[in-house]
Protein backbone atom coordinates (compact mmCIF):
# COMPACT_ATOMS: atom_id res chain seq x y z
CA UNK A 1 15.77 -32.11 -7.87
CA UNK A 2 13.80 -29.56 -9.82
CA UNK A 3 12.32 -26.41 -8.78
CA UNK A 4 8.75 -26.73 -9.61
CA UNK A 5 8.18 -22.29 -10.93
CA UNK A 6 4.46 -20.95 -10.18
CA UNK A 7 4.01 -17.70 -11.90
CA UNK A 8 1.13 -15.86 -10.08
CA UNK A 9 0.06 -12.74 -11.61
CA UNK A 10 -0.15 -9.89 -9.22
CA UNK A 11 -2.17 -6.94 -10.04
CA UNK A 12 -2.81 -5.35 -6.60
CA UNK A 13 -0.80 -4.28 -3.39
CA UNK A 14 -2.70 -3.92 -0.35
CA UNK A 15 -1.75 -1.71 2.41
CA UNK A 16 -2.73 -3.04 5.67
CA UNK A 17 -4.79 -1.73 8.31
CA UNK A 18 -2.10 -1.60 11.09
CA UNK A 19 -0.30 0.90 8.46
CA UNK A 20 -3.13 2.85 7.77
CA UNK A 21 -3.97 3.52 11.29
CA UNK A 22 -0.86 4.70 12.76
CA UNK A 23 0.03 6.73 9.86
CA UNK A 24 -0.45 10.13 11.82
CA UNK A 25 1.79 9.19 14.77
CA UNK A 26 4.62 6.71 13.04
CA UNK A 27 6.93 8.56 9.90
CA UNK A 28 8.13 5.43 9.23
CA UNK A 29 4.42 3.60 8.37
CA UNK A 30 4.09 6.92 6.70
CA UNK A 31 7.18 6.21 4.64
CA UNK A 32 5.96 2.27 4.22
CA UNK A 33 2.51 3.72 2.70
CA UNK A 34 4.53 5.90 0.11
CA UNK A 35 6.82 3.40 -1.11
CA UNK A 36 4.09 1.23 -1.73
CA UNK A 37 2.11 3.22 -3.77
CA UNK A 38 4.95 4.50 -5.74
CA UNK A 39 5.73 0.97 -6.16
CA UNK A 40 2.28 -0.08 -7.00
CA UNK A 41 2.53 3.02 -9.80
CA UNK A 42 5.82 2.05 -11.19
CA UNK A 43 4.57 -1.49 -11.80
CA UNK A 44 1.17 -0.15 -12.85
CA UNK A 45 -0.70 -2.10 -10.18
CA UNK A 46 -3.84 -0.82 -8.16
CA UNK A 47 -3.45 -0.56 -4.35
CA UNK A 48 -6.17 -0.90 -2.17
CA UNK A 49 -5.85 0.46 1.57
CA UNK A 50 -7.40 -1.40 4.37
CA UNK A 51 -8.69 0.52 7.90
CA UNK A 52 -9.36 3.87 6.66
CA UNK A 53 -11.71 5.19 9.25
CA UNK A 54 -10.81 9.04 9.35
CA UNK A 55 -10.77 11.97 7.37
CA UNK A 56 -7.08 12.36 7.59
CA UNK A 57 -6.46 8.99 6.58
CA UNK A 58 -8.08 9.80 3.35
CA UNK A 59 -6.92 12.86 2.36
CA UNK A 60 -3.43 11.37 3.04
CA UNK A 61 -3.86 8.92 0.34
CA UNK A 62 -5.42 11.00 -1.94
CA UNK A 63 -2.70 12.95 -1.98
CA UNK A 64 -0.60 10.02 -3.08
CA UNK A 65 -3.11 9.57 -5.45
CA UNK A 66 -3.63 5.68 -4.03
């Protein structure tokens, strides 16, 4: 039988919300949201970040330069 290969091109990660939001209190989303973005850089994809509703949320990404 043969394997019927889609090739989808994938240009952007997205970081969900439930990451996002526990962030401040869980290292290991923390750790999660990092090796996305570096992944998303490596590949030279965008990343978009769901749930950001605070300050701190932000300026943790922005740091990553997401």
């Amino acid at each position: 039988m043969r394997l019927l290969r889609i090739r989808i091109k994938v240009d952007t990660l997205k970081i969900d919300k439930s990451f996002v939001q526990e962030r401040l209190t869980d290292s290991v989303n923390k750790s999660i949201i990092q090796s996305i973005i570096s992944l998303a850089k490596t590949l030279e994809m965008s990343v978009v970040a769901e749930g950001v509703e605070t300050f701190e949320q932000y300026t943790f990404l922005i740091e990553y330069r997401l």
